[in-house]
C-alpha atoms as a PDB file:
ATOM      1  CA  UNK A   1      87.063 103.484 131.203  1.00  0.00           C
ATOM      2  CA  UNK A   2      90.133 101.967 132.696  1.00  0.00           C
ATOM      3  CA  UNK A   3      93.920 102.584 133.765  1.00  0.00           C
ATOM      4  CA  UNK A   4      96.916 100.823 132.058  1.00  0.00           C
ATOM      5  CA  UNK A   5     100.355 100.703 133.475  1.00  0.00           C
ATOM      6  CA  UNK A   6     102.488 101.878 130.362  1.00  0.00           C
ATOM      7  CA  UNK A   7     106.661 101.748 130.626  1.00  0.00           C
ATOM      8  CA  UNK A   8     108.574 104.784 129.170  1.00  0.00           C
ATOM      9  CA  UNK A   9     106.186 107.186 128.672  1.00  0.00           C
ATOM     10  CA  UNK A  10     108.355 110.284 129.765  1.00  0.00           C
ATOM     11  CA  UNK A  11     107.031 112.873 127.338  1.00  0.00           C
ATOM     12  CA  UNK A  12     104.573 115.113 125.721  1.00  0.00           C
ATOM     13  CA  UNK A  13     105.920 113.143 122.461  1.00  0.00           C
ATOM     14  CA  UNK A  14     104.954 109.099 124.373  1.00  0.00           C
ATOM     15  CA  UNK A  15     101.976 110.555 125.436  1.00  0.00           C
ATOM     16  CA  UNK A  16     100.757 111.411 121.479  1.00  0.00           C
ATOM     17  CA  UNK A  17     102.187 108.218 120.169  1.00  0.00           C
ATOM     18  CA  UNK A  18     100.228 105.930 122.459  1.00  0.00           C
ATOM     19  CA  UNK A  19      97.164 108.347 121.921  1.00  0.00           C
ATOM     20  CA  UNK A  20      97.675 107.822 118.268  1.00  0.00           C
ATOM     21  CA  UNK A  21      98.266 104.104 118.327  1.00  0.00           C
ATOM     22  CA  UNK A  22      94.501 103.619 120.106  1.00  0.00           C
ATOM     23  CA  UNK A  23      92.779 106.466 118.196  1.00  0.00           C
ATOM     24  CA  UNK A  24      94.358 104.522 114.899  1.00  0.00           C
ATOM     25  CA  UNK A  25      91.660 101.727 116.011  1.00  0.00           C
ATOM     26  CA  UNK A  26      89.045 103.938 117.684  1.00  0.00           C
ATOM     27  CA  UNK A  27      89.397 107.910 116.942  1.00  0.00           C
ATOM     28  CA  UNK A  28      86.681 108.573 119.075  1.00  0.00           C
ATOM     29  CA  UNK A  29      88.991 107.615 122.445  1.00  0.00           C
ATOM     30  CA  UNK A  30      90.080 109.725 125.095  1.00  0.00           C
ATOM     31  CA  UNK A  31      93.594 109.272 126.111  1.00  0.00           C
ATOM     32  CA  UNK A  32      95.079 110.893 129.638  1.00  0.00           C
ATOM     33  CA  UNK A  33      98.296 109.914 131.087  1.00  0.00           C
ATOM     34  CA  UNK A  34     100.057 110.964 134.407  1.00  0.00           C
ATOM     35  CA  UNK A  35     104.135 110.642 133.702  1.00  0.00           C
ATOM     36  CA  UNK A  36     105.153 110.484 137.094  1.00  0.00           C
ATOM     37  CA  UNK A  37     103.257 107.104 137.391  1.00  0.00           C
ATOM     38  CA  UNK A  38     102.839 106.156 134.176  1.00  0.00           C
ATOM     39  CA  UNK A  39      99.091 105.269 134.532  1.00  0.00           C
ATOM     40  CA  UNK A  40      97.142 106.056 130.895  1.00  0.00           C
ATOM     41  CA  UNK A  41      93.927 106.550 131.242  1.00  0.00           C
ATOM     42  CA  UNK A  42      91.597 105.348 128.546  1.00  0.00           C
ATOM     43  CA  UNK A  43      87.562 106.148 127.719  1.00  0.00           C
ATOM     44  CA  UNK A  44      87.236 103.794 124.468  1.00  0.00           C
ATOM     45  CA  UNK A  45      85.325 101.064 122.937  1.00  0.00           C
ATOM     46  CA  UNK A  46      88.852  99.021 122.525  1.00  0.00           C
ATOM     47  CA  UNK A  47      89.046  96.241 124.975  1.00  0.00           C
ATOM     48  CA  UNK A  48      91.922  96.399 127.524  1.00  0.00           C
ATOM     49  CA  UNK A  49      93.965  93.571 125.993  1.00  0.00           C
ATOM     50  CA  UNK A  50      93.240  95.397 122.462  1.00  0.00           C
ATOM     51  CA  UNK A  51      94.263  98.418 123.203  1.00  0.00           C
ATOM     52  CA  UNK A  52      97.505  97.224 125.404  1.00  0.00           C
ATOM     53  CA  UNK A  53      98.865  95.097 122.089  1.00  0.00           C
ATOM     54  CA  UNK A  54      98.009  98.577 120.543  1.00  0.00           C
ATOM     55  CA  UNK A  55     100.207 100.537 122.778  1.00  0.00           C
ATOM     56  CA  UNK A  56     102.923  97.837 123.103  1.00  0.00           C
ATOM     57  CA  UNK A  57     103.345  97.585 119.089  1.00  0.00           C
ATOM     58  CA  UNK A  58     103.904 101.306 119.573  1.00  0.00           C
ATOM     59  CA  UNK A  59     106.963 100.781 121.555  1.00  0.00           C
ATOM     60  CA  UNK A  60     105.330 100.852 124.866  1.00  0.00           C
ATOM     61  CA  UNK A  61     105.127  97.918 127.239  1.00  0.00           C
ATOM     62  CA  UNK A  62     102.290  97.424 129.250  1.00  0.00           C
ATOM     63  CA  UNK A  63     102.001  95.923 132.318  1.00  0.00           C
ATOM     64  CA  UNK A  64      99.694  94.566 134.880  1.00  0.00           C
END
């Protein structure tokens, strides 16, 4: 488990496409993000680095 830093997630919509965009690679993951920080939340077998290019080719930076 481990915490990302994702820009623009402002809505219930973000919030499914990022869960989408790791569950494409691993539909087993859990996916929880807090909008006021924009911390996501992920329980998955993805790497970090995998699943950040995974949420960035979304349309959703991640940063450090």
């Amino acid at each position: 488990m481990y915490t990302l830093k994702v820009s623009g997630i402002t809505c219930g919509g973000c919030i499914n496409a990022v869960t989408r965009a790791v569950q494409a690679q691993d539909p087993q993951a859990q996916v929880q993000a807090d909008l006021a920080t924009q911390l996501v939340t992920l329980e998955t077998t993805l790497s970090r680095e995998s699943a950040a290019e995974l949420i960035t080719e979304a349309g959703f930076p991640v940063s450090n």
